[in-house]
PDB file of N, CA and C in Angstrom:
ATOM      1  N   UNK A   1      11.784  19.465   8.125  1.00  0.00           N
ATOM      2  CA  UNK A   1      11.188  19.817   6.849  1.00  0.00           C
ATOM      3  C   UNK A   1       9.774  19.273   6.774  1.00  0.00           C
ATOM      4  N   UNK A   2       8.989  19.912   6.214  1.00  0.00           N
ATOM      5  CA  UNK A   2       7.551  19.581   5.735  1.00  0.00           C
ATOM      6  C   UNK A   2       7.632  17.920   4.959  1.00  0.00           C
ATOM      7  N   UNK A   3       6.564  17.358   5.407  1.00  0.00           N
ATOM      8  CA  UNK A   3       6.408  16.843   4.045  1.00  0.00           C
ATOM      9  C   UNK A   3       5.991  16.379   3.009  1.00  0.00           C
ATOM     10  N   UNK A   4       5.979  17.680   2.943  1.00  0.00           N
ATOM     11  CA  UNK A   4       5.594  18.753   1.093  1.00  0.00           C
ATOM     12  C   UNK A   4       6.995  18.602   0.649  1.00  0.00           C
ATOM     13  N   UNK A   5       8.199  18.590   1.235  1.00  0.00           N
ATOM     14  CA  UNK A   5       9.260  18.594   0.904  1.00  0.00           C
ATOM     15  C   UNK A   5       9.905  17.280   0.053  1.00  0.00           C
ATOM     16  N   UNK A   6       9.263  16.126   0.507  1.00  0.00           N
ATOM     17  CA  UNK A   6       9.909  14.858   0.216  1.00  0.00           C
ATOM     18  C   UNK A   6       8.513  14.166  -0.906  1.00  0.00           C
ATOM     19  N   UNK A   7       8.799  14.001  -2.056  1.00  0.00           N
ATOM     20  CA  UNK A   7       7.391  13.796  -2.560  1.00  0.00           C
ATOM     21  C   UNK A   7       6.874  12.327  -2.636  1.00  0.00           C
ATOM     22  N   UNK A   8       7.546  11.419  -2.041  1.00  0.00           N
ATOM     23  CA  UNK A   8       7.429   9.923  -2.050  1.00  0.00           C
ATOM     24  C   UNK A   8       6.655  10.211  -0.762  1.00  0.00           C
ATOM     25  N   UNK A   9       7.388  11.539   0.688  1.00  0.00           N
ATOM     26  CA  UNK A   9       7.091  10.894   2.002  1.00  0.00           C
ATOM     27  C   UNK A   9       5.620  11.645   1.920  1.00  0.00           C
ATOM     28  N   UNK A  10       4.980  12.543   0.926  1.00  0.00           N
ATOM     29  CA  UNK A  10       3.725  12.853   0.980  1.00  0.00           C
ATOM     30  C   UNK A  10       2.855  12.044  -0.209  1.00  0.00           C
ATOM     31  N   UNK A  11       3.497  11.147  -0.707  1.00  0.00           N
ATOM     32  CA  UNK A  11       2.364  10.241  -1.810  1.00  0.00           C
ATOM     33  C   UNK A  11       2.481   9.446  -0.398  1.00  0.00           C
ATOM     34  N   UNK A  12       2.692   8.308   0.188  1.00  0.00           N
ATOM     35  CA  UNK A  12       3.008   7.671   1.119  1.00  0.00           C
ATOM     36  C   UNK A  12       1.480   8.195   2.143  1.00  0.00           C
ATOM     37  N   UNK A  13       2.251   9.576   2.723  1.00  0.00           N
ATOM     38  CA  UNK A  13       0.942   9.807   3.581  1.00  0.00           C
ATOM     39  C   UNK A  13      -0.383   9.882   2.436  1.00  0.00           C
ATOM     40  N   UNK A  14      -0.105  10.833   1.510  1.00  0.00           N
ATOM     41  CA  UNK A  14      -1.727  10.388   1.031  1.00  0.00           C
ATOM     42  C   UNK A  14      -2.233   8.721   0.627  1.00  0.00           C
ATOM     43  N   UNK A  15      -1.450   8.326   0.483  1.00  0.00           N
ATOM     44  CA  UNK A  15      -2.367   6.713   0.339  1.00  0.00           C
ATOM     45  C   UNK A  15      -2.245   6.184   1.434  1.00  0.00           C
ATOM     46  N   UNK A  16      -1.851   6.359   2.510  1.00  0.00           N
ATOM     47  CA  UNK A  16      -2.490   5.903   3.850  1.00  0.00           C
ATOM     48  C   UNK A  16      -3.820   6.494   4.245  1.00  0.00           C
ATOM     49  N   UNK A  17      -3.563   7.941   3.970  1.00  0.00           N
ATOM     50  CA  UNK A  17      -4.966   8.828   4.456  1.00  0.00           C
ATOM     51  C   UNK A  17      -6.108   8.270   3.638  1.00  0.00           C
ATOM     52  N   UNK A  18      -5.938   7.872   2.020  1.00  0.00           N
ATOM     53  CA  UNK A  18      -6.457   7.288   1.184  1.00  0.00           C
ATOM     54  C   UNK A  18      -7.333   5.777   1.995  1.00  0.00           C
ATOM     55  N   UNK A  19      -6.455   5.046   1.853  1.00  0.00           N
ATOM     56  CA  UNK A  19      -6.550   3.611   2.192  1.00  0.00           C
ATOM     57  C   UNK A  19      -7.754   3.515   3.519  1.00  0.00           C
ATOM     58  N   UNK A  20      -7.324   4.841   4.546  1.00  0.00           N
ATOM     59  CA  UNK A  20      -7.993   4.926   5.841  1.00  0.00           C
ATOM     60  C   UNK A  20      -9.447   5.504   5.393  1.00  0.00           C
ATOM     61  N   UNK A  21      -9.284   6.282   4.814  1.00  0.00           N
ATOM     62  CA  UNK A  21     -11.107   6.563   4.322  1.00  0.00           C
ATOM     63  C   UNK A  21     -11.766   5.874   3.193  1.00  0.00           C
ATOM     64  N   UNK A  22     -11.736   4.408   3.629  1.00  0.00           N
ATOM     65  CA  UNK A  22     -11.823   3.239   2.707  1.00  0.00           C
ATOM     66  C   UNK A  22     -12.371   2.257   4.113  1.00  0.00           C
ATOM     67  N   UNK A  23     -12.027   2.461   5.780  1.00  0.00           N
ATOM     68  CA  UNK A  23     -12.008   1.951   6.494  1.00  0.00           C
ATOM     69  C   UNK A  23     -11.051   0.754   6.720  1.00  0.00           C
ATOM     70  N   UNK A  24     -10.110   1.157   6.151  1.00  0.00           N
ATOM     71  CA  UNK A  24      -9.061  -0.026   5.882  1.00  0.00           C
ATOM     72  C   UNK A  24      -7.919   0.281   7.323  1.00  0.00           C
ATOM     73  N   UNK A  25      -8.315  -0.824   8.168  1.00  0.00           N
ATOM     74  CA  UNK A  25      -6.553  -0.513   8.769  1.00  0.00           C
ATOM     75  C   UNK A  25      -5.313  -1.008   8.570  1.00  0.00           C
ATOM     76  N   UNK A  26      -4.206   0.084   8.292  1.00  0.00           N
ATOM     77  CA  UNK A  26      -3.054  -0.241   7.721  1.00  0.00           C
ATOM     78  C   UNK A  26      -1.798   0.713   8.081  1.00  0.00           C
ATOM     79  N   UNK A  27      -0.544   0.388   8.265  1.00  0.00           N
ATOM     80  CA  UNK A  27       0.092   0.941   8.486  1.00  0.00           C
ATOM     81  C   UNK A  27       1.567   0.612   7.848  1.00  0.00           C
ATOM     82  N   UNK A  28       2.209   1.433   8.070  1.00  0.00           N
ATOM     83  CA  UNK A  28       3.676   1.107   6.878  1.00  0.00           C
ATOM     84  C   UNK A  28       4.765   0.502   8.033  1.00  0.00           C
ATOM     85  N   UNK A  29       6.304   0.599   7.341  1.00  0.00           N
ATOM     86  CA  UNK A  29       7.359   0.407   7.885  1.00  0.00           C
ATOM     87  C   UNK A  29       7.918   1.385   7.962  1.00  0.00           C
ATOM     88  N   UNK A  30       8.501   1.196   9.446  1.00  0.00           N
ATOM     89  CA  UNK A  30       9.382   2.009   9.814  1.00  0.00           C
ATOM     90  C   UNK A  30      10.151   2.966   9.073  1.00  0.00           C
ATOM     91  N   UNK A  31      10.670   3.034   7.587  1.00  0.00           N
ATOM     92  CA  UNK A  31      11.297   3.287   6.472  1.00  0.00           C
ATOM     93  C   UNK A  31      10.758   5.131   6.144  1.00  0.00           C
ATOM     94  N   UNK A  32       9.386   4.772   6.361  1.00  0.00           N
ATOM     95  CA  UNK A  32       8.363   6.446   6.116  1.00  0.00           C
ATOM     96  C   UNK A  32       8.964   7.236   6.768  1.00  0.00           C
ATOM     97  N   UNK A  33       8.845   6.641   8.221  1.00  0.00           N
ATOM     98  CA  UNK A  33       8.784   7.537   9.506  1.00  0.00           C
ATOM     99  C   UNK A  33      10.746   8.360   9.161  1.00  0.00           C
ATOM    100  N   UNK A  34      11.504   7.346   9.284  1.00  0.00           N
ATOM    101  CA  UNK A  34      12.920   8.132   8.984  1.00  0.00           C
ATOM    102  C   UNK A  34      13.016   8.995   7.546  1.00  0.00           C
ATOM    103  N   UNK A  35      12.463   8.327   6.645  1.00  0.00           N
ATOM    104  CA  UNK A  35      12.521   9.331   5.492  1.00  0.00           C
ATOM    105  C   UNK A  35      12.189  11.043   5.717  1.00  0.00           C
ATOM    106  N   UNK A  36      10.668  10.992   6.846  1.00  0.00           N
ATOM    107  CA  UNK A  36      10.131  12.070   7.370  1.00  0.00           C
ATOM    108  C   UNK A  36      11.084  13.096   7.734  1.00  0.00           C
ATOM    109  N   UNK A  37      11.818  11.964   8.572  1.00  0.00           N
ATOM    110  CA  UNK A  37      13.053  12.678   9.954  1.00  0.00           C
ATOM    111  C   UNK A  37      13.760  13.383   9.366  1.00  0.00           C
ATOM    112  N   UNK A  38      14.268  12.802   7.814  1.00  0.00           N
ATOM    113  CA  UNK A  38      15.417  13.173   7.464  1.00  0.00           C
ATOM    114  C   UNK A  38      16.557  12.613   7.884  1.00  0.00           C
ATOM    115  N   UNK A  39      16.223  11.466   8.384  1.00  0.00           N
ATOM    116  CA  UNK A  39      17.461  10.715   8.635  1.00  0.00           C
ATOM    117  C   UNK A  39      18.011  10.005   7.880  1.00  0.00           C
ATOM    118  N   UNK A  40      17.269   9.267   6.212  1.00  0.00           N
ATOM    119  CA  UNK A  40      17.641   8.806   4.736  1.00  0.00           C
ATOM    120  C   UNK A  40      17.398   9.687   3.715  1.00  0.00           C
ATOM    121  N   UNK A  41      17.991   9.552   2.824  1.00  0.00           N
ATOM    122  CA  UNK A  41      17.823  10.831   1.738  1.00  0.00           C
ATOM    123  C   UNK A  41      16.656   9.735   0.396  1.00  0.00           C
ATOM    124  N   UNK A  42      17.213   8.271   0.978  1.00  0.00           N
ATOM    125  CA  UNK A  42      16.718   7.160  -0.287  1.00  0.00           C
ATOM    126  C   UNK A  42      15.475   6.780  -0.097  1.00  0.00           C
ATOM    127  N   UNK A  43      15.091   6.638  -0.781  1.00  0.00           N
ATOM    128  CA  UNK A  43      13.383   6.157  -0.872  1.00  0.00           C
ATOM    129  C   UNK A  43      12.760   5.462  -1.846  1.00  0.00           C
ATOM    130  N   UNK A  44      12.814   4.371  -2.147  1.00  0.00           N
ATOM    131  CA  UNK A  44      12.201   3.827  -4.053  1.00  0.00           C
ATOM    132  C   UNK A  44      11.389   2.471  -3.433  1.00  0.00           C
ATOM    133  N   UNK A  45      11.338   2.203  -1.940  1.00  0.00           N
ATOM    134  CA  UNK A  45       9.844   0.914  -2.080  1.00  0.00           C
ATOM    135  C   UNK A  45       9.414   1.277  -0.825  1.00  0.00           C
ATOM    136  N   UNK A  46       8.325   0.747  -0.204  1.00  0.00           N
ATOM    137  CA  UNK A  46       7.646   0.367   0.836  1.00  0.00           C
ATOM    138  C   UNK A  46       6.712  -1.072   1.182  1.00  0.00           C
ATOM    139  N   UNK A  47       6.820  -0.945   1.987  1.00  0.00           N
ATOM    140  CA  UNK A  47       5.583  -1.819   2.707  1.00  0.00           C
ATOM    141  C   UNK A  47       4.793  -1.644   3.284  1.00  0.00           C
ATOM    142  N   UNK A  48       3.357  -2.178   2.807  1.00  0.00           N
ATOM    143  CA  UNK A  48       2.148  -1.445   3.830  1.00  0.00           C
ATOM    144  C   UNK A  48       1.633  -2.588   4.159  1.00  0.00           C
ATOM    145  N   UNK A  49       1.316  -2.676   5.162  1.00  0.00           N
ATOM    146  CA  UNK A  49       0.202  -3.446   6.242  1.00  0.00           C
ATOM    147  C   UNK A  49      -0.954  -3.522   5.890  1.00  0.00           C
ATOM    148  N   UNK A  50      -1.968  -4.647   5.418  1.00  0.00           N
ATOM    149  CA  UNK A  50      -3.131  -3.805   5.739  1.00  0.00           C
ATOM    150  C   UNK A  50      -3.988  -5.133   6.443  1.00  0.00           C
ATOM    151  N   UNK A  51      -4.873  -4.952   7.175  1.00  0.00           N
ATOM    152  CA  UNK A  51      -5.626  -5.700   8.035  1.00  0.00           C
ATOM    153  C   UNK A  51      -6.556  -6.847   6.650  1.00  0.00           C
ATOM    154  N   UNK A  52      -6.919  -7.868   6.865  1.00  0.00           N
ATOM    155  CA  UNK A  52      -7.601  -8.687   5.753  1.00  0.00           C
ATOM    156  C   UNK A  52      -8.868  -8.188   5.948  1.00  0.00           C
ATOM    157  N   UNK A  53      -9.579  -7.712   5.337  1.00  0.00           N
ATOM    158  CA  UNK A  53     -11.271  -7.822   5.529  1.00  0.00           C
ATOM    159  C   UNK A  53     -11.850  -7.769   4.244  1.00  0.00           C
ATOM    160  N   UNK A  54     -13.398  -8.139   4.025  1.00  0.00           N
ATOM    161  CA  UNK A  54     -13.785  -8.426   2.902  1.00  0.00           C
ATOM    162  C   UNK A  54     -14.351  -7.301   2.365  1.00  0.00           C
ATOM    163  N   UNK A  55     -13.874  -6.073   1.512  1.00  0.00           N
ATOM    164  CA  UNK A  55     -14.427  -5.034   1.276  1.00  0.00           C
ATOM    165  C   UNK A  55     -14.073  -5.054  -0.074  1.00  0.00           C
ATOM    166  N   UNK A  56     -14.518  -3.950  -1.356  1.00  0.00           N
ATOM    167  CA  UNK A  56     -14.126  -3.535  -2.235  1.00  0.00           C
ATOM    168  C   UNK A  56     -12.683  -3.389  -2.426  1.00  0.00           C
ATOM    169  N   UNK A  57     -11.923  -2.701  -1.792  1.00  0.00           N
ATOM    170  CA  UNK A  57     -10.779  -1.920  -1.379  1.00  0.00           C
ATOM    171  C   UNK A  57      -9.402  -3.220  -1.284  1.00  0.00           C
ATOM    172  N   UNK A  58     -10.447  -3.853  -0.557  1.00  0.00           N
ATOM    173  CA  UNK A  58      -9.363  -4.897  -0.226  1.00  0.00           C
ATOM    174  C   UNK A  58      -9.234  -6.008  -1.380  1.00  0.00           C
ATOM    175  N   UNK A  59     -10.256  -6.330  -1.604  1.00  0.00           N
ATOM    176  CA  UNK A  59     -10.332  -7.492  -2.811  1.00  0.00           C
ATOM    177  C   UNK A  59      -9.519  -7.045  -3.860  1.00  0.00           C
ATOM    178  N   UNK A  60      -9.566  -6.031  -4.331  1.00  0.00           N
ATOM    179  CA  UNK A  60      -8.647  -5.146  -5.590  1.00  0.00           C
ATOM    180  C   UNK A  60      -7.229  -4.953  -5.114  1.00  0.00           C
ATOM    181  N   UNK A  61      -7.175  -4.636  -3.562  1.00  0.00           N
ATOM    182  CA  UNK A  61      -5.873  -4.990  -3.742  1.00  0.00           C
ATOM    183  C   UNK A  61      -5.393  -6.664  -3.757  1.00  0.00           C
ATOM    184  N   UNK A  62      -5.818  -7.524  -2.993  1.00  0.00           N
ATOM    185  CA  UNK A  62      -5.632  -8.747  -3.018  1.00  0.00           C
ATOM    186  C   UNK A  62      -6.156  -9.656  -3.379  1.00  0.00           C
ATOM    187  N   UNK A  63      -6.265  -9.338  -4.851  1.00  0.00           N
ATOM    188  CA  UNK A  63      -7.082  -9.675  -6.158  1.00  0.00           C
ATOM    189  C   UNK A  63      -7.772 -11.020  -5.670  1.00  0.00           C
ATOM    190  N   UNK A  64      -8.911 -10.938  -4.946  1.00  0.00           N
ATOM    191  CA  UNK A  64      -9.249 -11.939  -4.275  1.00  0.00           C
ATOM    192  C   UNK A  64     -11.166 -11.732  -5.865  1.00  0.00           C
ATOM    193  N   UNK A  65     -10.957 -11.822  -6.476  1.00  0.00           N
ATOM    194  CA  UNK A  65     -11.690 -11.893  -8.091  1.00  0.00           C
ATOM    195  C   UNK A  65     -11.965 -13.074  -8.615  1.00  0.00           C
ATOM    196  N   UNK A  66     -13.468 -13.477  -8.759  1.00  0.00           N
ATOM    197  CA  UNK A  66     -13.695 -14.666  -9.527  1.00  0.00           C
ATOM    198  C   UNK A  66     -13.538 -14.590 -11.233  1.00  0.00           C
ATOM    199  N   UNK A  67     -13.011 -13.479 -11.171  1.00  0.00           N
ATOM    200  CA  UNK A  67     -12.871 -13.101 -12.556  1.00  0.00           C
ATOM    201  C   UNK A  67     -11.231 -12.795 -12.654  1.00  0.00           C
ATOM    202  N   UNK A  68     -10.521 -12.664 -13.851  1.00  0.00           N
ATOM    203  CA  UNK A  68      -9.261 -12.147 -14.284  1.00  0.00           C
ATOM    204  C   UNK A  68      -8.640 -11.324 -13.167  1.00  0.00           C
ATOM    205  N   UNK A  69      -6.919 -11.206 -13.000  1.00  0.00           N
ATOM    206  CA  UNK A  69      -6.800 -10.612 -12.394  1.00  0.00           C
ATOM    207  C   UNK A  69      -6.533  -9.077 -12.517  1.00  0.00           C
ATOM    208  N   UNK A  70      -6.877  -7.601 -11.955  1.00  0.00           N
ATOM    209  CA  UNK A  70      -6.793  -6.558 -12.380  1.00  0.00           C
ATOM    210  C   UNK A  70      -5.726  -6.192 -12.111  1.00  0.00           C
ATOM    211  N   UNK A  71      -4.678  -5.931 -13.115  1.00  0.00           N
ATOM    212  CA  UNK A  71      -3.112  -5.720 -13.495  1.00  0.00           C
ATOM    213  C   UNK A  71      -3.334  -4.049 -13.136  1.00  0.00           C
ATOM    214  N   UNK A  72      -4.278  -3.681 -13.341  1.00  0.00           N
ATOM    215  CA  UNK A  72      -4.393  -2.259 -13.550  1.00  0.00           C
ATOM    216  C   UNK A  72      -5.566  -1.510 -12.635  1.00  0.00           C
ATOM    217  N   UNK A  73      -5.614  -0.550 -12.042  1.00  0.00           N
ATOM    218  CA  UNK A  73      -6.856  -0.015 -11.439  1.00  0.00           C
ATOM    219  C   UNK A  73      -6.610   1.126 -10.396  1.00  0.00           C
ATOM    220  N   UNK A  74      -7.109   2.155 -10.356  1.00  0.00           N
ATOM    221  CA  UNK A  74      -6.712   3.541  -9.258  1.00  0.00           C
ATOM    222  C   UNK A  74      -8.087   3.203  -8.429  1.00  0.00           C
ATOM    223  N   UNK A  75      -7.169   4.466  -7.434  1.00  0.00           N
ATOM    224  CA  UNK A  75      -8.454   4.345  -6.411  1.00  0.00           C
ATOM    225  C   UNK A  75      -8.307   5.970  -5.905  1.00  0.00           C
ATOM    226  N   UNK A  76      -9.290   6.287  -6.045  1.00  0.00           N
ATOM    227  CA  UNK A  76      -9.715   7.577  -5.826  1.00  0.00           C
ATOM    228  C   UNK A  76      -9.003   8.895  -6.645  1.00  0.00           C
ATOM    229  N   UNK A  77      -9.199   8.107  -8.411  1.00  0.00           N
ATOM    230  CA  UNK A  77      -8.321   8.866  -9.111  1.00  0.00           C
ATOM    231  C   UNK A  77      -7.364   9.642  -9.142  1.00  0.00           C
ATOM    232  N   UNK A  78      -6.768   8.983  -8.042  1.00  0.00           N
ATOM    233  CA  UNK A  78      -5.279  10.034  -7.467  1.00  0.00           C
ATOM    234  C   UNK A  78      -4.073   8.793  -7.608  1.00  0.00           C
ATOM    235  N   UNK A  79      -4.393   7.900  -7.546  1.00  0.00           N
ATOM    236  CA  UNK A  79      -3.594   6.886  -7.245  1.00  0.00           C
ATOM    237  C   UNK A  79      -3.682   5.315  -8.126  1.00  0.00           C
ATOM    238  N   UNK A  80      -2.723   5.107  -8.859  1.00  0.00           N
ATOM    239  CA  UNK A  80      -2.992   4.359 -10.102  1.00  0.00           C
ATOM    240  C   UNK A  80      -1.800   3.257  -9.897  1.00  0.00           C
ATOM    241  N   UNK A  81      -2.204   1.895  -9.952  1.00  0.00           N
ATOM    242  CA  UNK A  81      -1.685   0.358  -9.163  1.00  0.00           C
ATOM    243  C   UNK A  81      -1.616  -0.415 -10.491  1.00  0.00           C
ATOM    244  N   UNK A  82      -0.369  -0.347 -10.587  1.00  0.00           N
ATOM    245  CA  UNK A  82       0.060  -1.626 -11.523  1.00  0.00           C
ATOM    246  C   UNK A  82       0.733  -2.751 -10.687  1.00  0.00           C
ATOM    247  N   UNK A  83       0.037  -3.541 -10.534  1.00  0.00           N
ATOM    248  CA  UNK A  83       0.265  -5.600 -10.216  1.00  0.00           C
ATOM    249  C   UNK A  83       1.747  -5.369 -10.907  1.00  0.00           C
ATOM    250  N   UNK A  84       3.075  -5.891 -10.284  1.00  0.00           N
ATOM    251  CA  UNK A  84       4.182  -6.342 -10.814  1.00  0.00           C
ATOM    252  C   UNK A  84       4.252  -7.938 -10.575  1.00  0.00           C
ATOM    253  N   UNK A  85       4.144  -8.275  -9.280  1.00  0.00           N
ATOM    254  CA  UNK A  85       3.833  -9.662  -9.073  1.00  0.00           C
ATOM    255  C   UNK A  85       3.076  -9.928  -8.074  1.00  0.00           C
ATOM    256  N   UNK A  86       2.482 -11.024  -8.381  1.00  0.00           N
ATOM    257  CA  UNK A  86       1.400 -11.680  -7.361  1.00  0.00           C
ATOM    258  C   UNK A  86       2.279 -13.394  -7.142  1.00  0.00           C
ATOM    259  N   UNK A  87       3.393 -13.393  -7.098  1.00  0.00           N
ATOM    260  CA  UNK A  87       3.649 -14.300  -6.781  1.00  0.00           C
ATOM    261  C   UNK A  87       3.864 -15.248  -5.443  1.00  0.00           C
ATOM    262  N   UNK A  88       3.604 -14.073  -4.065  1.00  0.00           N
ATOM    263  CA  UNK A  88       3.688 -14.679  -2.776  1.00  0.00           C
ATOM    264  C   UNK A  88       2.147 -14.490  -2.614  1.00  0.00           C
ATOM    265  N   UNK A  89       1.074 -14.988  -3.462  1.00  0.00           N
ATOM    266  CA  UNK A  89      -0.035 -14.455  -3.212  1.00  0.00           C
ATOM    267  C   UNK A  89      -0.463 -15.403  -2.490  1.00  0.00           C
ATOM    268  N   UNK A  90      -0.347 -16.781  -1.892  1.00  0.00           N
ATOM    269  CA  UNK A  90      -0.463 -17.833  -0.745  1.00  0.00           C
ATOM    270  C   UNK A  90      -0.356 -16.858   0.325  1.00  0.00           C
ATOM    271  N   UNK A  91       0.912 -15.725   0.322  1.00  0.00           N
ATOM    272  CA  UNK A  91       1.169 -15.290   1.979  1.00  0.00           C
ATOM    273  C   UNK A  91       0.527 -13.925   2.107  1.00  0.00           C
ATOM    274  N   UNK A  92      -0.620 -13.353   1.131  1.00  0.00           N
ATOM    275  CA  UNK A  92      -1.410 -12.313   0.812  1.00  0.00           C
ATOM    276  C   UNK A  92      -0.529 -11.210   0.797  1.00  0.00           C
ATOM    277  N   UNK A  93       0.497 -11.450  -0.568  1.00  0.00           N
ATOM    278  CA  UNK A  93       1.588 -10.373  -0.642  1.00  0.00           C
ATOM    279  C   UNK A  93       1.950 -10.089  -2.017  1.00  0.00           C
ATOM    280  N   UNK A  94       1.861  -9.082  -2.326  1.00  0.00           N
ATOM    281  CA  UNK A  94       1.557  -8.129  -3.410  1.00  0.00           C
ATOM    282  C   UNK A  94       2.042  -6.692  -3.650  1.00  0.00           C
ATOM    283  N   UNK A  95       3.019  -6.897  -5.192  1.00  0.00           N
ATOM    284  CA  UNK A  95       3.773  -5.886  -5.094  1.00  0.00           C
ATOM    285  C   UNK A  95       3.001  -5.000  -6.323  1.00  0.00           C
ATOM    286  N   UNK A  96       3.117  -4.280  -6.235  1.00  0.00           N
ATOM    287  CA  UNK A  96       2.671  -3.044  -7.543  1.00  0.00           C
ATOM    288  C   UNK A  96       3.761  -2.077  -7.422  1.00  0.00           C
ATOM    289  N   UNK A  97       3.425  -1.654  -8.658  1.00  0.00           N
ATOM    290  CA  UNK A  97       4.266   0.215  -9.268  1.00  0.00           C
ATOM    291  C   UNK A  97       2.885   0.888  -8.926  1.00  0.00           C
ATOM    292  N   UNK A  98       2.880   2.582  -8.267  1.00  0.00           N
ATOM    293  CA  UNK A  98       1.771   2.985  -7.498  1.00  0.00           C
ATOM    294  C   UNK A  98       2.481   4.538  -7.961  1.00  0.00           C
ATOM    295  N   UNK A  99       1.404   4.854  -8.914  1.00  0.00           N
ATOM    296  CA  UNK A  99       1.933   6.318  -9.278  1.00  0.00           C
ATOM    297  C   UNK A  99       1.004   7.454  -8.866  1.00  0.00           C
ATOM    298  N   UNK A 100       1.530   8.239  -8.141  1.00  0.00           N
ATOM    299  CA  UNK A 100       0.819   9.704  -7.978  1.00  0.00           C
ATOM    300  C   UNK A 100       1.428  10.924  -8.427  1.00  0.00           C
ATOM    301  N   UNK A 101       0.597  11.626  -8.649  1.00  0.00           N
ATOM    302  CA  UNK A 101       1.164  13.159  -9.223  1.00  0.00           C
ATOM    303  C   UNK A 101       2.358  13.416  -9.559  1.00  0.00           C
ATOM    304  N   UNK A 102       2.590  12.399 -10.575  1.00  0.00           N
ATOM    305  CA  UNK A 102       4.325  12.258 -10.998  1.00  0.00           C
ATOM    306  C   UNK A 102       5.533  11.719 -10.589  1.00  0.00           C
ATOM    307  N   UNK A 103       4.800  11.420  -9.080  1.00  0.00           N
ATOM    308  CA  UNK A 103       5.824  10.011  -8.843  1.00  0.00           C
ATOM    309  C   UNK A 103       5.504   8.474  -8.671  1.00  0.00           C
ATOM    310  N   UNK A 104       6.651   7.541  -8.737  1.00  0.00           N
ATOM    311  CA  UNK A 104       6.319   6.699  -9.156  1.00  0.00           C
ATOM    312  C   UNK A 104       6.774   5.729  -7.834  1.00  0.00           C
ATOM    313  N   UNK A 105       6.401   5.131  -7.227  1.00  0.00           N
ATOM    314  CA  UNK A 105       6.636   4.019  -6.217  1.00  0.00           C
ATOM    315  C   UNK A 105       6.732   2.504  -6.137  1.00  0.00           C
ATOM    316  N   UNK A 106       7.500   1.721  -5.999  1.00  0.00           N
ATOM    317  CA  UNK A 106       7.130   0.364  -5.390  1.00  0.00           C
ATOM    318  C   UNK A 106       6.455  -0.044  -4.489  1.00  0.00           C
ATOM    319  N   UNK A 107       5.424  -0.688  -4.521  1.00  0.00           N
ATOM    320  CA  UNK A 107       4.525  -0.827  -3.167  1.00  0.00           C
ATOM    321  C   UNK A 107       4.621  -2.117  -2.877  1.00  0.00           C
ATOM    322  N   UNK A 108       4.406  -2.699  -1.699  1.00  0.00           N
ATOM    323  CA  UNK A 108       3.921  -3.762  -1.286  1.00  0.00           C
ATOM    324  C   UNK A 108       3.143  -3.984  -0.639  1.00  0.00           C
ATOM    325  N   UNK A 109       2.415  -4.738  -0.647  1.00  0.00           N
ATOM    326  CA  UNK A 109       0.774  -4.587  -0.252  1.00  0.00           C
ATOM    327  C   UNK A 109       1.672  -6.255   0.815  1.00  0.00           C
ATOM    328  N   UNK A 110       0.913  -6.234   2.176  1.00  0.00           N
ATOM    329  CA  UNK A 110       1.004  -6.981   2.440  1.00  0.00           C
ATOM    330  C   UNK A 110      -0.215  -7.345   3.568  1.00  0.00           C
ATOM    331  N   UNK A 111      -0.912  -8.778   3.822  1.00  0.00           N
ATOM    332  CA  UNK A 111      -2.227  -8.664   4.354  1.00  0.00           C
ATOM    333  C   UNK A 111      -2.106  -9.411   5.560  1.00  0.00           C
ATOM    334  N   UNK A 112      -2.756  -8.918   6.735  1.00  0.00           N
ATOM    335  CA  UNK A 112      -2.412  -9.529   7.673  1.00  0.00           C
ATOM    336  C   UNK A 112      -3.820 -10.202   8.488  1.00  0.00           C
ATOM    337  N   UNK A 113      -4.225 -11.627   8.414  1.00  0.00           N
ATOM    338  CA  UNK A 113      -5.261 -12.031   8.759  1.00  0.00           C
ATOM    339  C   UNK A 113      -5.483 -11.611  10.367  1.00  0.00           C
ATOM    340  N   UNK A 114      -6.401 -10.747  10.599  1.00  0.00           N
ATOM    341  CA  UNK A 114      -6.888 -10.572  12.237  1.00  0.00           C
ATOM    342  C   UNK A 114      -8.026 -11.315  12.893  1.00  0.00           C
ATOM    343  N   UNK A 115      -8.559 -12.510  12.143  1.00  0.00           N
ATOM    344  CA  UNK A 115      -9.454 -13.279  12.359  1.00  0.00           C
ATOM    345  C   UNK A 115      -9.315 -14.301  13.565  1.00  0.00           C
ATOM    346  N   UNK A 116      -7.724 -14.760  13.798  1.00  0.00           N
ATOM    347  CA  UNK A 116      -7.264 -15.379  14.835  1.00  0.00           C
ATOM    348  C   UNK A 116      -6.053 -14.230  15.490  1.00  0.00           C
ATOM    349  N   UNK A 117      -6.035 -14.339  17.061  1.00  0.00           N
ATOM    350  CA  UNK A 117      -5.185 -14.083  17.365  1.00  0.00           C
ATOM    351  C   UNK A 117      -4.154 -14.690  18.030  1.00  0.00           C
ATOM    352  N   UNK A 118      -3.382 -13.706  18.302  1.00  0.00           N
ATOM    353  CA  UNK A 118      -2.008 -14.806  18.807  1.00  0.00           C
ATOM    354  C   UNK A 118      -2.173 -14.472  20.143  1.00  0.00           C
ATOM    355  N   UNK A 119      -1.640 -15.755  21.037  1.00  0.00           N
ATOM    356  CA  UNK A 119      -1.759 -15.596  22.560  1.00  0.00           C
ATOM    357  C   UNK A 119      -2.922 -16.092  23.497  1.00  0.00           C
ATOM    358  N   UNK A 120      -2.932 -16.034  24.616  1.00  0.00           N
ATOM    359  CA  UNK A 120      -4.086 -17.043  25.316  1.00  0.00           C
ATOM    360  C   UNK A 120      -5.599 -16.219  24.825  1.00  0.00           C
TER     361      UNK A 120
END
């Protein structure tokens, strides 16, 4: 099946495609890819990856703000991020409600420092 068919598994791809023409690298869990397959029928959260860097894009998501934090804010008027908790925000992890064109998602924003790497 398309998917045009599954409307979580095409909000999903558009805020990756989103996120990527932002220069952001990021990628989800495994969870997308089977939803795609058709191998789960269920779908109500995710997790996205996204690389740490210091951009617009990123700061808003990981309300990294010398000012208040923004509970509220879209990005590329398609896609509208309500903050549910910022409470693992030590481990740059961040959940929102993430609504597009009538549906509604759990997101998790999660940040992954690439500044050090692992290994010799």
């Amino acid at each position: 099946m398309p998917v045009d068919d599954f409307p979580f598994a095409r909000m999903v791809y558009k805020l990756l495609l989103a996120l990527h023409s932002y220069n952001l690298c990021c990628f989800s869990t495994g969870k997308y890819a089977l939803l795609v397959g058709g191998q789960i029928d269920v779908f109500d959260e995710i997790t996205v990856f996204i690389a740490l860097t210091d951009t617009r894009i990123s700061n808003w998501l990981f309300q990294k703000f010398e000012y208040p934090q923004a509970l509220h804010f879209a990005i590329d008027n398609d896609f509208t991020f309500h903050l549910l908790s910022r409470d693992n925000a030590k481990m740059d992890l961040f959940h929102y409600r993430v609504s597009y064109e009538g549906s509604t998602l759990r997101v998790s924003v999660m940040g992954i420092d690439t500044t050090e790497h692992c290994g010799p």
